[in-house]
ModelCIF file with pLDDT and N, C-alpha, C, O atoms, coordinates in Angstrom:
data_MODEL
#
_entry.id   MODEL 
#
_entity.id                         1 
_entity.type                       polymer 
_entity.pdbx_number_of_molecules   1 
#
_entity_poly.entity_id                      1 
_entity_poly.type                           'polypeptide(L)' 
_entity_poly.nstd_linkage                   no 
_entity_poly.nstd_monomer                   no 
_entity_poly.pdbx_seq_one_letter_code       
;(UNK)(UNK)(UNK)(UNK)(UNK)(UNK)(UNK)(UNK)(UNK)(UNK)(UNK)(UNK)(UNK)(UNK)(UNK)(UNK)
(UNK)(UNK)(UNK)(UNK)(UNK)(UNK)(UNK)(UNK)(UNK)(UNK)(UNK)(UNK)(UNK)(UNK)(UNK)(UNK)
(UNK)(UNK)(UNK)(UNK)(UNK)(UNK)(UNK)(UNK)(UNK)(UNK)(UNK)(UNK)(UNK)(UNK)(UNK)(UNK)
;
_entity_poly.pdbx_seq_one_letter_code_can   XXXXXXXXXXXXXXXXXXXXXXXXXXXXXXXXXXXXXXXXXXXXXXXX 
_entity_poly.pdbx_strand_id                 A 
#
loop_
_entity_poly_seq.entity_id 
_entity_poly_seq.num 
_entity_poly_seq.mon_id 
_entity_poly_seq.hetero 
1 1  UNK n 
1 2  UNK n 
1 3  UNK n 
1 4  UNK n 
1 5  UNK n 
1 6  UNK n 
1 7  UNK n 
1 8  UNK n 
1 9  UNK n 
1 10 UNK n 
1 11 UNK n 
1 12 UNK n 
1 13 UNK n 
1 14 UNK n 
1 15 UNK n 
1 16 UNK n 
1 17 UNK n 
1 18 UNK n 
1 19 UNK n 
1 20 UNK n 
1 21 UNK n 
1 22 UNK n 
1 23 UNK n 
1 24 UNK n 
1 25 UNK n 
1 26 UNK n 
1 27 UNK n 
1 28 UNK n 
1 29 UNK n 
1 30 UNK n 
1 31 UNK n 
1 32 UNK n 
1 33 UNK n 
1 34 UNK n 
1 35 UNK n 
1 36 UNK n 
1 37 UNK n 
1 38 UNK n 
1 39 UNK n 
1 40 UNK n 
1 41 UNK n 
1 42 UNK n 
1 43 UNK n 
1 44 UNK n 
1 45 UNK n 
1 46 UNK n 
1 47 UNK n 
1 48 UNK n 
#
_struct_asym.id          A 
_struct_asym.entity_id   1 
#
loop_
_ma_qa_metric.id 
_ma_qa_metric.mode 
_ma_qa_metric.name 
_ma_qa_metric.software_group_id 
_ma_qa_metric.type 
1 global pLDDT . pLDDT 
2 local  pLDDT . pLDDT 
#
_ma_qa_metric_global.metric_id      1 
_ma_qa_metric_global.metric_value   96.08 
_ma_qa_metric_global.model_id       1 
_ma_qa_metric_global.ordinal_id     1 
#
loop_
_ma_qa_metric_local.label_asym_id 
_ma_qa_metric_local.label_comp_id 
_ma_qa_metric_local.label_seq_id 
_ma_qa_metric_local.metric_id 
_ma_qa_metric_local.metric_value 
_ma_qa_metric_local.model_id 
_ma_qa_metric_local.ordinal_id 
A UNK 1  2 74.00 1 1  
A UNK 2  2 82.00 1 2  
A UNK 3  2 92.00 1 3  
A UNK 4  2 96.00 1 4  
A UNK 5  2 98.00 1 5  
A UNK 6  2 98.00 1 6  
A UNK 7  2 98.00 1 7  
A UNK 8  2 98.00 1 8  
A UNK 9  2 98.00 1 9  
A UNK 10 2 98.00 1 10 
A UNK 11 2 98.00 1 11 
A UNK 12 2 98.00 1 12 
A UNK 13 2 98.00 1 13 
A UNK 14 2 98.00 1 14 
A UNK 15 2 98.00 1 15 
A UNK 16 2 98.00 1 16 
A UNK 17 2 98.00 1 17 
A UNK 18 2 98.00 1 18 
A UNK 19 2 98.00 1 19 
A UNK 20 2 98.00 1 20 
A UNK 21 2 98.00 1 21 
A UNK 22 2 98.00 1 22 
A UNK 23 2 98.00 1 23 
A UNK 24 2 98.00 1 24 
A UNK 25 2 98.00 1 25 
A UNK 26 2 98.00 1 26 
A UNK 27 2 98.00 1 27 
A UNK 28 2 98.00 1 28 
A UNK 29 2 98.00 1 29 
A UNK 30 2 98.00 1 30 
A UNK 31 2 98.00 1 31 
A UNK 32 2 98.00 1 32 
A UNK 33 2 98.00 1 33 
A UNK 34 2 98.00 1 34 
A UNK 35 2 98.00 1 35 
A UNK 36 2 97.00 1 36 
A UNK 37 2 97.00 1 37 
A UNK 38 2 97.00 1 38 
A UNK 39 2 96.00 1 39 
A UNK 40 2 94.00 1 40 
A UNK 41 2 95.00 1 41 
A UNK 42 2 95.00 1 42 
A UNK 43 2 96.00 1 43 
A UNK 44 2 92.00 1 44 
A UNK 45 2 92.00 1 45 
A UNK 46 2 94.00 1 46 
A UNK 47 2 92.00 1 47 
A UNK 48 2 93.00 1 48 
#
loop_
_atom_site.group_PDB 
_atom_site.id 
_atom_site.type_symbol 
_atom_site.label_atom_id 
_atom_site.label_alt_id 
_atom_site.label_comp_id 
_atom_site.label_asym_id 
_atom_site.label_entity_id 
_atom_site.label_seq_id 
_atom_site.pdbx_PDB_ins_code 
_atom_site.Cartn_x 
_atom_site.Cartn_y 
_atom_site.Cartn_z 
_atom_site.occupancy 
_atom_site.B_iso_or_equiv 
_atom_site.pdbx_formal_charge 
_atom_site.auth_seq_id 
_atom_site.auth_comp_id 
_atom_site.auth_asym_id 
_atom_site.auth_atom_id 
_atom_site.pdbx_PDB_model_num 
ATOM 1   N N  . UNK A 1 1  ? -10.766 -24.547 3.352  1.00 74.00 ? 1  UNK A N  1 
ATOM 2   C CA . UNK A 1 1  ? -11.895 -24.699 4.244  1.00 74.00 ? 1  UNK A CA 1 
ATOM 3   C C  . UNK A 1 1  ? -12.475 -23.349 4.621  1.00 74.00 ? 1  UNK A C  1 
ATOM 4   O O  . UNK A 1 1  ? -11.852 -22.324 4.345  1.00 74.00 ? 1  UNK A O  1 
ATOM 5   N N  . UNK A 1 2  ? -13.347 -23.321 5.082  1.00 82.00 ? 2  UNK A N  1 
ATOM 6   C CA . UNK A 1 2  ? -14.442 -22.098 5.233  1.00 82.00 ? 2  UNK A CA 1 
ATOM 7   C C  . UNK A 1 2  ? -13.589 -21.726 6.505  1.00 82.00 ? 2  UNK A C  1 
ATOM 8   O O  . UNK A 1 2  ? -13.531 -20.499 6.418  1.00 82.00 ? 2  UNK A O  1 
ATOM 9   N N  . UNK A 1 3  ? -12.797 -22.141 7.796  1.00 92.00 ? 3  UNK A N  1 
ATOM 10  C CA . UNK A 1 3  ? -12.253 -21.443 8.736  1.00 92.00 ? 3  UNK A CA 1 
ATOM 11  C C  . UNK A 1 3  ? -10.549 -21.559 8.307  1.00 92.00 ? 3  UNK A C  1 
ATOM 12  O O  . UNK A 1 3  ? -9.642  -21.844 9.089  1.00 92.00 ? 3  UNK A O  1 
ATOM 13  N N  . UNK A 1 4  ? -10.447 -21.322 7.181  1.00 96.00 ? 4  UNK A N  1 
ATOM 14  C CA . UNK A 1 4  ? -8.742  -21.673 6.633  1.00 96.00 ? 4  UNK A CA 1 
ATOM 15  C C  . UNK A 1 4  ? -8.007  -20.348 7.558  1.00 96.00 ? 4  UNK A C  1 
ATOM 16  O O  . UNK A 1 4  ? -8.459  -19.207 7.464  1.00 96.00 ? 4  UNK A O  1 
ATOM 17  N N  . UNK A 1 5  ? -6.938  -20.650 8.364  1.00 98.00 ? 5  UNK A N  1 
ATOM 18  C CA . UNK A 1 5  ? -5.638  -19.571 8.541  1.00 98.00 ? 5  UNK A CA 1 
ATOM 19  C C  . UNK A 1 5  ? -5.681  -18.872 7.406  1.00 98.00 ? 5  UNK A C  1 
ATOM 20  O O  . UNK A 1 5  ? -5.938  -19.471 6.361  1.00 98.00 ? 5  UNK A O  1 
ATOM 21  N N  . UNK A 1 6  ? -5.424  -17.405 7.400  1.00 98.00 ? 6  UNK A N  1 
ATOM 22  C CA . UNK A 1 6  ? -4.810  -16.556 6.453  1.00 98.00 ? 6  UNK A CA 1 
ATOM 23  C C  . UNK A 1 6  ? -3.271  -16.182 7.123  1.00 98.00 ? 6  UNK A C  1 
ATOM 24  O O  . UNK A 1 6  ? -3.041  -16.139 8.332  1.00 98.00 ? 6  UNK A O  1 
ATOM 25  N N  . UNK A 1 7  ? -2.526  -15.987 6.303  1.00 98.00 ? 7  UNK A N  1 
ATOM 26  C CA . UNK A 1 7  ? -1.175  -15.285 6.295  1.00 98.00 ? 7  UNK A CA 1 
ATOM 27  C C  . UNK A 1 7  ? -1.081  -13.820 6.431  1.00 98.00 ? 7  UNK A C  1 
ATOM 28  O O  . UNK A 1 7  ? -1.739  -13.215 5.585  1.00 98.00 ? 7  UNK A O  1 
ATOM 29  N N  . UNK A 1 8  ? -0.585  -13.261 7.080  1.00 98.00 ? 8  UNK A N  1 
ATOM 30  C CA . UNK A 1 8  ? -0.017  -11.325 6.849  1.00 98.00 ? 8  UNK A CA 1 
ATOM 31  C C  . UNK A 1 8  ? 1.038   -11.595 6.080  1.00 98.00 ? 8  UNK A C  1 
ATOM 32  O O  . UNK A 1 8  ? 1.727   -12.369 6.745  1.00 98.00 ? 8  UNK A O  1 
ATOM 33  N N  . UNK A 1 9  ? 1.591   -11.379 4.981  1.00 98.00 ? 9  UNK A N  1 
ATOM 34  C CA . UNK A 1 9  ? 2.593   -11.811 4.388  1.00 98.00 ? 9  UNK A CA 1 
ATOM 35  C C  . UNK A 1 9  ? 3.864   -9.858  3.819  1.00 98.00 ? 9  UNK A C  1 
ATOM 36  O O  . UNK A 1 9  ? 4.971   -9.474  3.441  1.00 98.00 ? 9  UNK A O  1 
ATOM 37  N N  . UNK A 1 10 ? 2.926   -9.557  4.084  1.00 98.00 ? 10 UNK A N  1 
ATOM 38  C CA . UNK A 1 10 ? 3.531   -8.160  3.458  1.00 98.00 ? 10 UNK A CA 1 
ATOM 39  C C  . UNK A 1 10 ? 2.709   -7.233  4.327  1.00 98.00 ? 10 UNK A C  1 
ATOM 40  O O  . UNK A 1 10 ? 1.538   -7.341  4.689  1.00 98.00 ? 10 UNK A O  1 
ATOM 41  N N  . UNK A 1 11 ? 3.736   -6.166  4.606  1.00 98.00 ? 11 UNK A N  1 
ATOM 42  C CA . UNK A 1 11 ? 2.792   -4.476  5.062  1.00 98.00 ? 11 UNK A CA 1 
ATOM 43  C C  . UNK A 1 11 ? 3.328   -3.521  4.492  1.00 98.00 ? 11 UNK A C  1 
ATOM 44  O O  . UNK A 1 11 ? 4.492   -3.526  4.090  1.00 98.00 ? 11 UNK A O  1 
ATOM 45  N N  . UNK A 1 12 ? 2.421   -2.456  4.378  1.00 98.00 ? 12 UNK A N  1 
ATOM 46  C CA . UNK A 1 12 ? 3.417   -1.278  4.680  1.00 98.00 ? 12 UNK A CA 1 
ATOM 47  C C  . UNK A 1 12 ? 2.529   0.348   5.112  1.00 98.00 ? 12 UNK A C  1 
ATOM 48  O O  . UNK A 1 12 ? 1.310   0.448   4.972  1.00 98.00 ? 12 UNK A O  1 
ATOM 49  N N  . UNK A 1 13 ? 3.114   1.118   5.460  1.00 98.00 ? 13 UNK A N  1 
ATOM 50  C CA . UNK A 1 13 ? 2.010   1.917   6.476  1.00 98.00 ? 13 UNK A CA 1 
ATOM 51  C C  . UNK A 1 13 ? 2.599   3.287   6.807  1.00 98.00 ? 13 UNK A C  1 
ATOM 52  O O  . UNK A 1 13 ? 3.802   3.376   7.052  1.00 98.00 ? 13 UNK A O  1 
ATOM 53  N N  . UNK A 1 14 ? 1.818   4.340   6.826  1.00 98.00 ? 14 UNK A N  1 
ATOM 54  C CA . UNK A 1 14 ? 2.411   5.849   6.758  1.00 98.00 ? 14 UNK A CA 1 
ATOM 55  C C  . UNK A 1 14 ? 1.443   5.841   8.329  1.00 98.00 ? 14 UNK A C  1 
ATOM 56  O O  . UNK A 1 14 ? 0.369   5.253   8.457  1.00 98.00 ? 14 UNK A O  1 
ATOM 57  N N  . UNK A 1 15 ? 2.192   6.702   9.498  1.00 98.00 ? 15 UNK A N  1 
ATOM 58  C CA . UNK A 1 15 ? 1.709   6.757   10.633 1.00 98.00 ? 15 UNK A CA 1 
ATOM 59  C C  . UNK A 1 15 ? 2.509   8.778   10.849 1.00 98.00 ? 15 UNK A C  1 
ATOM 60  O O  . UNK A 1 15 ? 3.419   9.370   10.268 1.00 98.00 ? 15 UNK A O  1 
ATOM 61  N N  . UNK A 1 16 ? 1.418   9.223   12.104 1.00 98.00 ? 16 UNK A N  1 
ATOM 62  C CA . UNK A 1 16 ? 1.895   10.257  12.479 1.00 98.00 ? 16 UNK A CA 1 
ATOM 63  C C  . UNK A 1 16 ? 3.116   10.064  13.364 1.00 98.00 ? 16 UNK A C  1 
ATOM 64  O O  . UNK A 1 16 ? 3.094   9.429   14.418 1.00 98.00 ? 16 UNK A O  1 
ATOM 65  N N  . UNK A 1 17 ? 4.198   10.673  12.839 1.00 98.00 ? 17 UNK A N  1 
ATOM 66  C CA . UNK A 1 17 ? 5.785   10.810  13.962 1.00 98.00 ? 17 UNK A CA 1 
ATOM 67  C C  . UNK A 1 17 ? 6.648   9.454   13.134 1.00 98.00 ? 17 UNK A C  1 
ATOM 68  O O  . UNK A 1 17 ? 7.852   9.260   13.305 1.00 98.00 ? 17 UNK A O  1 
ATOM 69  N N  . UNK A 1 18 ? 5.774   8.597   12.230 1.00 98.00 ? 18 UNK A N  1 
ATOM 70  C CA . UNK A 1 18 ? 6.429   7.248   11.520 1.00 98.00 ? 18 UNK A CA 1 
ATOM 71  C C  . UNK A 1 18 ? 6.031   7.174   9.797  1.00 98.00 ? 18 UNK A C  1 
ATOM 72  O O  . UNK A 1 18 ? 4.857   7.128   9.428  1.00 98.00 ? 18 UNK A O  1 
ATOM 73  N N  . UNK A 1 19 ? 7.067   7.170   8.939  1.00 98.00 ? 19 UNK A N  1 
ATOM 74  C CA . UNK A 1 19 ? 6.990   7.035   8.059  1.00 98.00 ? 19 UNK A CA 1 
ATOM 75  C C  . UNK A 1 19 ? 7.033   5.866   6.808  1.00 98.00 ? 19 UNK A C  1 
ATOM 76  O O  . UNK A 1 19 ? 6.898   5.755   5.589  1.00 98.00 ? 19 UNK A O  1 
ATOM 77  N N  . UNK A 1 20 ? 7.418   4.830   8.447  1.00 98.00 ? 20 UNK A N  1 
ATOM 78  C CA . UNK A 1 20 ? 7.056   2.996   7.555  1.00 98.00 ? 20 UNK A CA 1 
ATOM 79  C C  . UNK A 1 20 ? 6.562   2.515   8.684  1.00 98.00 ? 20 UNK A C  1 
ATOM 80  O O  . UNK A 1 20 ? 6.185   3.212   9.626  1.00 98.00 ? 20 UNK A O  1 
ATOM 81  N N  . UNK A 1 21 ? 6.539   1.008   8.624  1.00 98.00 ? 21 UNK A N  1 
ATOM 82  C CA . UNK A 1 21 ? 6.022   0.058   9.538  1.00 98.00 ? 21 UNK A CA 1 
ATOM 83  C C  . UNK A 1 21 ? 7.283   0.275   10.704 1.00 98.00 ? 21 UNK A C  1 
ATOM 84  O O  . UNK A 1 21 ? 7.145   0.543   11.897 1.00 98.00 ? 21 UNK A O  1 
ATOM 85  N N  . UNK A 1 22 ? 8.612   0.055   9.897  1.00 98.00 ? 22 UNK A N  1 
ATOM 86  C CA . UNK A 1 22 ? 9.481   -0.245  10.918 1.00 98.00 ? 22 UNK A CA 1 
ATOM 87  C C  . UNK A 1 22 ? 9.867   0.986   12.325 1.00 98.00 ? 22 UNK A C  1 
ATOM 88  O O  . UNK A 1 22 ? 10.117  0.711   13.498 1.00 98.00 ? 22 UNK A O  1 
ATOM 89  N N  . UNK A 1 23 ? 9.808   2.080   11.797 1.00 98.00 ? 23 UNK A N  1 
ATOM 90  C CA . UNK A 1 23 ? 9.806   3.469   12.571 1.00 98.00 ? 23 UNK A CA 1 
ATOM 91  C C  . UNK A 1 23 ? 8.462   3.766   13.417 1.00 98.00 ? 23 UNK A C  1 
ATOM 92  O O  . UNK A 1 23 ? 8.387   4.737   14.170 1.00 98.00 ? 23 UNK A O  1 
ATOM 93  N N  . UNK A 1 24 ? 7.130   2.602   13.178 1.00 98.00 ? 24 UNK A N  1 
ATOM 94  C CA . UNK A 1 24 ? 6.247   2.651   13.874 1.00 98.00 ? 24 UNK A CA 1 
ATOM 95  C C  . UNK A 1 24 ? 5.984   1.552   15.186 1.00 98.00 ? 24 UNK A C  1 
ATOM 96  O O  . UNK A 1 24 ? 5.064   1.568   16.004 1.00 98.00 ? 24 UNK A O  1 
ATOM 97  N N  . UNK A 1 25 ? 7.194   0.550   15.066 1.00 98.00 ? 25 UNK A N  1 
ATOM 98  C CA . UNK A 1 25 ? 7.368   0.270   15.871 1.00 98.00 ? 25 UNK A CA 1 
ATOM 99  C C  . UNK A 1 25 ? 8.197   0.574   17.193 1.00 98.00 ? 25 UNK A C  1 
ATOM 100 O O  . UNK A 1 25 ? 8.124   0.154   18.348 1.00 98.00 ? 25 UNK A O  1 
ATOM 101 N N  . UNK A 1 26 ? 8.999   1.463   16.549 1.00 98.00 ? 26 UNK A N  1 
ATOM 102 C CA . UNK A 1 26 ? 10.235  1.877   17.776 1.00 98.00 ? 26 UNK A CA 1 
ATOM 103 C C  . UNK A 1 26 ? 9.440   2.298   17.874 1.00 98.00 ? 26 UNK A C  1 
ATOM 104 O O  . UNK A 1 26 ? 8.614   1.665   18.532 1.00 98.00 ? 26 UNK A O  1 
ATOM 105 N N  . UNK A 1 27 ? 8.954   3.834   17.269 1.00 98.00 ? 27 UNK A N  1 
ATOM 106 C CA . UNK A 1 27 ? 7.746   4.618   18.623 1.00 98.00 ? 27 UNK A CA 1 
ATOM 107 C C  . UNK A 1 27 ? 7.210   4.119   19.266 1.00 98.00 ? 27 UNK A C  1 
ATOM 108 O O  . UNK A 1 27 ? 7.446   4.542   20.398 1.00 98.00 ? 27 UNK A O  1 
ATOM 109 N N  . UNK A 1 28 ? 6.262   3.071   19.260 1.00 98.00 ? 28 UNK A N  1 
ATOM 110 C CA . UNK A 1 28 ? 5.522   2.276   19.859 1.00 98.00 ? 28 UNK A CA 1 
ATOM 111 C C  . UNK A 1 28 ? 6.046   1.581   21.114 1.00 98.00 ? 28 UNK A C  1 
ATOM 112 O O  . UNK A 1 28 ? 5.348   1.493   22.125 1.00 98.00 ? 28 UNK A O  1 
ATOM 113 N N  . UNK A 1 29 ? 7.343   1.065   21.033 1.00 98.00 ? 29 UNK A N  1 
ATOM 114 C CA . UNK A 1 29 ? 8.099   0.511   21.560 1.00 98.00 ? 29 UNK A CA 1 
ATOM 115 C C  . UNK A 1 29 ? 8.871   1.268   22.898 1.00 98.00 ? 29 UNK A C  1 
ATOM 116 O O  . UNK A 1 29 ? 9.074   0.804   24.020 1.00 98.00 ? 29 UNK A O  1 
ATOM 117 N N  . UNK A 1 30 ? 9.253   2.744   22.284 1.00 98.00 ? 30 UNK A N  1 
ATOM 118 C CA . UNK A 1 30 ? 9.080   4.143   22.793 1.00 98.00 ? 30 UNK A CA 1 
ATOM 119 C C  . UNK A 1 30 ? 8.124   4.724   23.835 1.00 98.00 ? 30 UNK A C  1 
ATOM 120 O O  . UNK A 1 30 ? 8.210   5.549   24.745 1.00 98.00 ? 30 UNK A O  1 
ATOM 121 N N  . UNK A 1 31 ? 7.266   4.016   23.364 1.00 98.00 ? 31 UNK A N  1 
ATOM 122 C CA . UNK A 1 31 ? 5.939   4.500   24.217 1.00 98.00 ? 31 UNK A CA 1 
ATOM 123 C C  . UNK A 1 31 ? 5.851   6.230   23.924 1.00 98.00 ? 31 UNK A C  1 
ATOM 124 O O  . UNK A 1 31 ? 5.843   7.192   24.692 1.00 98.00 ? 31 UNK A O  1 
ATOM 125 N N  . UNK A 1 32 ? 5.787   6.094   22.314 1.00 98.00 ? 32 UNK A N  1 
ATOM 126 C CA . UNK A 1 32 ? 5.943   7.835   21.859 1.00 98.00 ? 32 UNK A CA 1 
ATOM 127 C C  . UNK A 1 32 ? 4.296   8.410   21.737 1.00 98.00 ? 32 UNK A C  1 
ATOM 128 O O  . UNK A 1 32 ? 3.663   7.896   20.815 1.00 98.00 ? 32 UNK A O  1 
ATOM 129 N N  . UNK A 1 33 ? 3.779   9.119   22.328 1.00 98.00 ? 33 UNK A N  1 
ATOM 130 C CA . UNK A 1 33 ? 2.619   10.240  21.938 1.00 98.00 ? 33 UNK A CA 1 
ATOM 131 C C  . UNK A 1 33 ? 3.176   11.075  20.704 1.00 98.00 ? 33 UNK A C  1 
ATOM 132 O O  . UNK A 1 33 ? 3.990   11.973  20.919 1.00 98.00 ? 33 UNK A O  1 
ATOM 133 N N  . UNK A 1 34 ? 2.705   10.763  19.295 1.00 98.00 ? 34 UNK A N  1 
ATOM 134 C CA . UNK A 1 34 ? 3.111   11.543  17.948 1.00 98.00 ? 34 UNK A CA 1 
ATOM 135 C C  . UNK A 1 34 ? 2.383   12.391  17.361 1.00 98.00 ? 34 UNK A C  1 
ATOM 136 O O  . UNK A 1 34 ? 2.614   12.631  16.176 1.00 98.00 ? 34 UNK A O  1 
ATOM 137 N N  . UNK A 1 35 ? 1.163   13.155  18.147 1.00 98.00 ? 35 UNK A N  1 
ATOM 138 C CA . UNK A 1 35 ? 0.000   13.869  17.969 1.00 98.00 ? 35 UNK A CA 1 
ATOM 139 C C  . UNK A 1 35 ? 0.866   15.247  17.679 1.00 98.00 ? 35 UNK A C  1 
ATOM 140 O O  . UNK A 1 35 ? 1.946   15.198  18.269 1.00 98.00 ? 35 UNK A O  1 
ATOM 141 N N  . UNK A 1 36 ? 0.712   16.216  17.079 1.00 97.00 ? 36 UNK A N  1 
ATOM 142 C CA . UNK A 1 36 ? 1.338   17.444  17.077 1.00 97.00 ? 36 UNK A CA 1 
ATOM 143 C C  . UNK A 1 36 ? 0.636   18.262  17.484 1.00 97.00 ? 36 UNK A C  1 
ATOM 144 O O  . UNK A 1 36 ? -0.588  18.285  17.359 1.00 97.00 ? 36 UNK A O  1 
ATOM 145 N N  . UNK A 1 37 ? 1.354   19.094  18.059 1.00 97.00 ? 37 UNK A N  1 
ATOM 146 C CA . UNK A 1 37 ? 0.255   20.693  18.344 1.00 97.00 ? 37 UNK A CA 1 
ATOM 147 C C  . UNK A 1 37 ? 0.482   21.876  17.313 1.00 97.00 ? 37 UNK A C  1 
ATOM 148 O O  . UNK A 1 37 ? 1.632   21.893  16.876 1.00 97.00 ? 37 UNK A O  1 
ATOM 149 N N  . UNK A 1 38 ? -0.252  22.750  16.884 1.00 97.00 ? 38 UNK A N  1 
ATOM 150 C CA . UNK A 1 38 ? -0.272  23.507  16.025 1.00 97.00 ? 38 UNK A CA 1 
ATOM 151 C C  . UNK A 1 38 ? -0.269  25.338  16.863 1.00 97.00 ? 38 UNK A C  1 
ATOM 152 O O  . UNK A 1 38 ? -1.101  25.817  17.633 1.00 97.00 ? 38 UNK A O  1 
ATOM 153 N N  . UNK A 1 39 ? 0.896   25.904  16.349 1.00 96.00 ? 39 UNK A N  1 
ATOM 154 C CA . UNK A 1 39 ? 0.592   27.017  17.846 1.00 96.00 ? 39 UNK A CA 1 
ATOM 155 C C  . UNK A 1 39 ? -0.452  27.917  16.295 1.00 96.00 ? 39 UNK A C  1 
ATOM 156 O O  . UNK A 1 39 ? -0.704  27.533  15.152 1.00 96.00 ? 39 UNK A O  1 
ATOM 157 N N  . UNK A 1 40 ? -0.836  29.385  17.176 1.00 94.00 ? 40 UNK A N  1 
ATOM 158 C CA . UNK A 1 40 ? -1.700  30.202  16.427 1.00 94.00 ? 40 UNK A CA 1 
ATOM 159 C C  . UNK A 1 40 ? -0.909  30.105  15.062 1.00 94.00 ? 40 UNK A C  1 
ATOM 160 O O  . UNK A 1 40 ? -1.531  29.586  14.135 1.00 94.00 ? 40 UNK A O  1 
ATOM 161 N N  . UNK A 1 41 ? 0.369   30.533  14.817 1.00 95.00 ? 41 UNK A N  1 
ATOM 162 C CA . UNK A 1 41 ? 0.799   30.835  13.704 1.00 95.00 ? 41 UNK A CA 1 
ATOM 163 C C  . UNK A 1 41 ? 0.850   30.235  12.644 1.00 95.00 ? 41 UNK A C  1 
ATOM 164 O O  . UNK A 1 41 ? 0.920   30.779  11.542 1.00 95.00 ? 41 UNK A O  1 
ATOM 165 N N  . UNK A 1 42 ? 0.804   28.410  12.966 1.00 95.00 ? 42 UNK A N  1 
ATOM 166 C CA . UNK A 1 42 ? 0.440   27.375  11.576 1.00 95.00 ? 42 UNK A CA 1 
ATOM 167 C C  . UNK A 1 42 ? -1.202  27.137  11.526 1.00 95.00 ? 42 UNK A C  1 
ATOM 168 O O  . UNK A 1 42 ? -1.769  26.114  11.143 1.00 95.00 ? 42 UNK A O  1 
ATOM 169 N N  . UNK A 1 43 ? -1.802  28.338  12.009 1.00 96.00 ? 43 UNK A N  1 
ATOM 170 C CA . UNK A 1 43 ? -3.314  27.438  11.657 1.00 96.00 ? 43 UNK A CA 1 
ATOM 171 C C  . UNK A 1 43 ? -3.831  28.379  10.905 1.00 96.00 ? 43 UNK A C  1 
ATOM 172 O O  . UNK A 1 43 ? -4.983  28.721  11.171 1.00 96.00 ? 43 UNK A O  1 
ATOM 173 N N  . UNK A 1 44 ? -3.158  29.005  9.832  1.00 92.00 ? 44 UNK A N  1 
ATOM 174 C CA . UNK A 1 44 ? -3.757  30.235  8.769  1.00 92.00 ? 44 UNK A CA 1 
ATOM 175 C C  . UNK A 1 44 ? -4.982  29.588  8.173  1.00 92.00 ? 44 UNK A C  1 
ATOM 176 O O  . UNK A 1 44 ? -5.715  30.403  7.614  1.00 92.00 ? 44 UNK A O  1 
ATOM 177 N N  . UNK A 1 45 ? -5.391  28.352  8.146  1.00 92.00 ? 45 UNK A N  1 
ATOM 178 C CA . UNK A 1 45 ? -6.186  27.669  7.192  1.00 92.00 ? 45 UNK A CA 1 
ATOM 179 C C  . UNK A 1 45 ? -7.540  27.471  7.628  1.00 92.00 ? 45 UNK A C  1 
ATOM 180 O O  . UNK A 1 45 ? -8.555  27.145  7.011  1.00 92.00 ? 45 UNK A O  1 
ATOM 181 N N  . UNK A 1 46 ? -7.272  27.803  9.109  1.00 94.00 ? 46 UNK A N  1 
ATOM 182 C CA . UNK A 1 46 ? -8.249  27.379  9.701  1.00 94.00 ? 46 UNK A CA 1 
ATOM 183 C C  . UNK A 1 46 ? -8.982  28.951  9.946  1.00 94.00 ? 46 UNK A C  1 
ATOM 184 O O  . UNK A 1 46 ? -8.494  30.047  10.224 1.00 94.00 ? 46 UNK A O  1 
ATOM 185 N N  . UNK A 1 47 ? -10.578 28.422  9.664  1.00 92.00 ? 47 UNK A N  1 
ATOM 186 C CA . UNK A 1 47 ? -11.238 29.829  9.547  1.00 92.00 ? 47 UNK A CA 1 
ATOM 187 C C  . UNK A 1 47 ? -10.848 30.218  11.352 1.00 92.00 ? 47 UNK A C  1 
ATOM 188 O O  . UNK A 1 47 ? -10.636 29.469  12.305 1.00 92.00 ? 47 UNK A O  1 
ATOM 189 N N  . UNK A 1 48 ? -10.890 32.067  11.204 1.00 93.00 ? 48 UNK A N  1 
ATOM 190 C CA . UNK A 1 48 ? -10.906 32.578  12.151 1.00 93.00 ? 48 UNK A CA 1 
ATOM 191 C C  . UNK A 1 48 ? -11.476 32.567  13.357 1.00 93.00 ? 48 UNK A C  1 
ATOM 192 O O  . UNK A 1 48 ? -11.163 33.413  14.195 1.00 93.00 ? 48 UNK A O  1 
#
């Protein structure tokens, strides 16, 4: 039918601080902020 249920039947998912679905839920779960900060010394890439 034109309004048929669909299924999620499978995932899978690369997140910052999580490297599957399942490690993105503990963070979450965590209530983790996974944003990184970059001090002067890793930002060579970034113009001056």
């Amino acid at each position: 039918g034109a309004r048929a249920p669909i299924a999620i039947i499978g995932t899978a998912g690369r997140f910052p601080g999580a490297a599957d679905v399942d490690a993105l839920w503990k963070n979450l779960v965590a209530g983790l902020d996974s944003v990184s900060f970059f001090p002067p010394e890793a930002l060579g890439e970034v113009p001056e």
